[in-house]
Protein backbone atom coordinates (compact mmCIF):
# COMPACT_ATOMS: atom_id res chain seq x y z
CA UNK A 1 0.00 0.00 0.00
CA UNK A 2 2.85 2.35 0.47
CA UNK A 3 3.43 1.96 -3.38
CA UNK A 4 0.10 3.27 -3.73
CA UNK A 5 0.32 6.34 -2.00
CA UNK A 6 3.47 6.78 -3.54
CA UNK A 7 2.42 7.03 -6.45
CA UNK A 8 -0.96 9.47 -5.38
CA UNK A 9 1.98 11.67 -4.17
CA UNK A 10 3.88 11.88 -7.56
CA UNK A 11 0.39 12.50 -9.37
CA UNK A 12 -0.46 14.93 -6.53
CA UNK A 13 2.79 16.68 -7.21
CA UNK A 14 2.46 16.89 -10.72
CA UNK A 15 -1.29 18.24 -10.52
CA UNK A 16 0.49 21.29 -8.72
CA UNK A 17 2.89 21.95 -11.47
CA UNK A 18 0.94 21.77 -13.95
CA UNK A 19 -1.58 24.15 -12.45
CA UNK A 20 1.77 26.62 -11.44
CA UNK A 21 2.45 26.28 -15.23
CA UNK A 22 -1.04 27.01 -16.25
CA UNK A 23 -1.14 30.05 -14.42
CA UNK A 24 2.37 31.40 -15.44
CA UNK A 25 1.78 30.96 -18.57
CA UNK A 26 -1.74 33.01 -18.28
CA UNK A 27 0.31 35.48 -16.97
CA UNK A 28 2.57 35.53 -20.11
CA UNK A 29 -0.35 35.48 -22.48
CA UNK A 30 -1.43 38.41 -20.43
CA UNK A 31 1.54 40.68 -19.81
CA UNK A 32 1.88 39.75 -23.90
CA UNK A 33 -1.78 41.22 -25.12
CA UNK A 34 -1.34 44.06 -22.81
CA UNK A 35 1.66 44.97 -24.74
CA UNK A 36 0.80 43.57 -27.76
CA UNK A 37 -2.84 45.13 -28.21
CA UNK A 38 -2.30 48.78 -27.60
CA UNK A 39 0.65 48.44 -30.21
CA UNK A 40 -1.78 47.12 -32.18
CA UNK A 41 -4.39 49.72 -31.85
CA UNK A 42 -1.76 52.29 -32.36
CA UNK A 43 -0.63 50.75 -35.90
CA UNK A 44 -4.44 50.50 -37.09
CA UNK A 45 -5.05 54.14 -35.67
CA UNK A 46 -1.35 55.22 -37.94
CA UNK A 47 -2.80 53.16 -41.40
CA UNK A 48 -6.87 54.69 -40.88
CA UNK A 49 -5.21 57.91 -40.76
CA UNK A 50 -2.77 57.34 -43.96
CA UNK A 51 -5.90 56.34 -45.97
CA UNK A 52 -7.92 59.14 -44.95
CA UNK A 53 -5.42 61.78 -45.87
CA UNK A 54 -4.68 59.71 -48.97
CA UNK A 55 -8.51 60.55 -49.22
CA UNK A 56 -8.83 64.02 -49.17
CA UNK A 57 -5.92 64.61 -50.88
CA UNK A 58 -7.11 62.58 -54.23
CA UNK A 59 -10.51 64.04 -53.48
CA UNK A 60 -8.91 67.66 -53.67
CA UNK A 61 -7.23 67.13 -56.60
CA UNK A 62 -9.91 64.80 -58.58
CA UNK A 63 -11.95 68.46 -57.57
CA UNK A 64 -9.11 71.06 -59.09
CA UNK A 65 -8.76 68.94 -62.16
CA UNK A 66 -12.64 68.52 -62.51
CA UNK A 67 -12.78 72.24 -62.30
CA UNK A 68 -10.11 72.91 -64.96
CA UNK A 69 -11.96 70.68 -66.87
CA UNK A 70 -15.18 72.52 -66.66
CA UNK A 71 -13.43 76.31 -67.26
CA UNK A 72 -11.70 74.55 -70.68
CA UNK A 73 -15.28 72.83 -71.45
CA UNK A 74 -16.97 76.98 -70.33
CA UNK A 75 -14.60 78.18 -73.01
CA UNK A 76 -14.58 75.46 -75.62
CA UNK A 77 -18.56 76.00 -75.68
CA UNK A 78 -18.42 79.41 -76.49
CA UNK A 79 -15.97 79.14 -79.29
CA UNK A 80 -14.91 75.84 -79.90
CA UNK A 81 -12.24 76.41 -83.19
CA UNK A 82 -10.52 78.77 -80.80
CA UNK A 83 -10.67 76.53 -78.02
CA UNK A 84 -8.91 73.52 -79.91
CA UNK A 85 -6.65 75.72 -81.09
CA UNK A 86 -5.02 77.39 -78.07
CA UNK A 87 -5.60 73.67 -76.55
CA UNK A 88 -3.43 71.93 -79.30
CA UNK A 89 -1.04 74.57 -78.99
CA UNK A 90 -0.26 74.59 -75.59
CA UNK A 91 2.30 72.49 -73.75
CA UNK A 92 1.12 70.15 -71.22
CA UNK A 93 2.15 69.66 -68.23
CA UNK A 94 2.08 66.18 -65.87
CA UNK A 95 -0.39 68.07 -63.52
């Protein structure tokens, strides 16, 4: 019987550790997301704000090209031959 309660012992024993290692590594998987997550937040907060600048700015200048358009159209409506011709013979520009 000694055997027995020998053995209870070693399964008692190892119950324990495996419940210390349980816990420590809760408290790794913890201490990690409370690092990890607000570095997280802080990355999606850094890329939201990218794309909405990335927004206004093609907005603004889909807008100022939209507008040129319209002023050459203005023009071009009024006297078109005229219009063609100072458009054909002007240099463009990338812009």
């Amino acid at each position: 019987m000694g055997q027995a309660w020998s053995a209870v012992a070693v399964q008692v024993i190892d119950m324990q550790a495996a419940a210390s290692d349980r816990e420590d590594l809760q408290n790794e998987a913890s201490s990690y997301a409370s690092r990890i997550v607000p570095e997280a937040r802080g990355d999606a907060e850094r890329i939201l704000q990218g794309a909405h600048d990335y927004r206004e700015q093609s907005v603004a200048e889909a807008t100022g090209q939209s507008a040129r358009f319209l002023k050459i159209y203005e023009e071009y409506k009024k006297a078109p031959e005229v219009t063609r011709k100072r458009i054909i013979s002007r240099p463009w520009s990338a812009s």
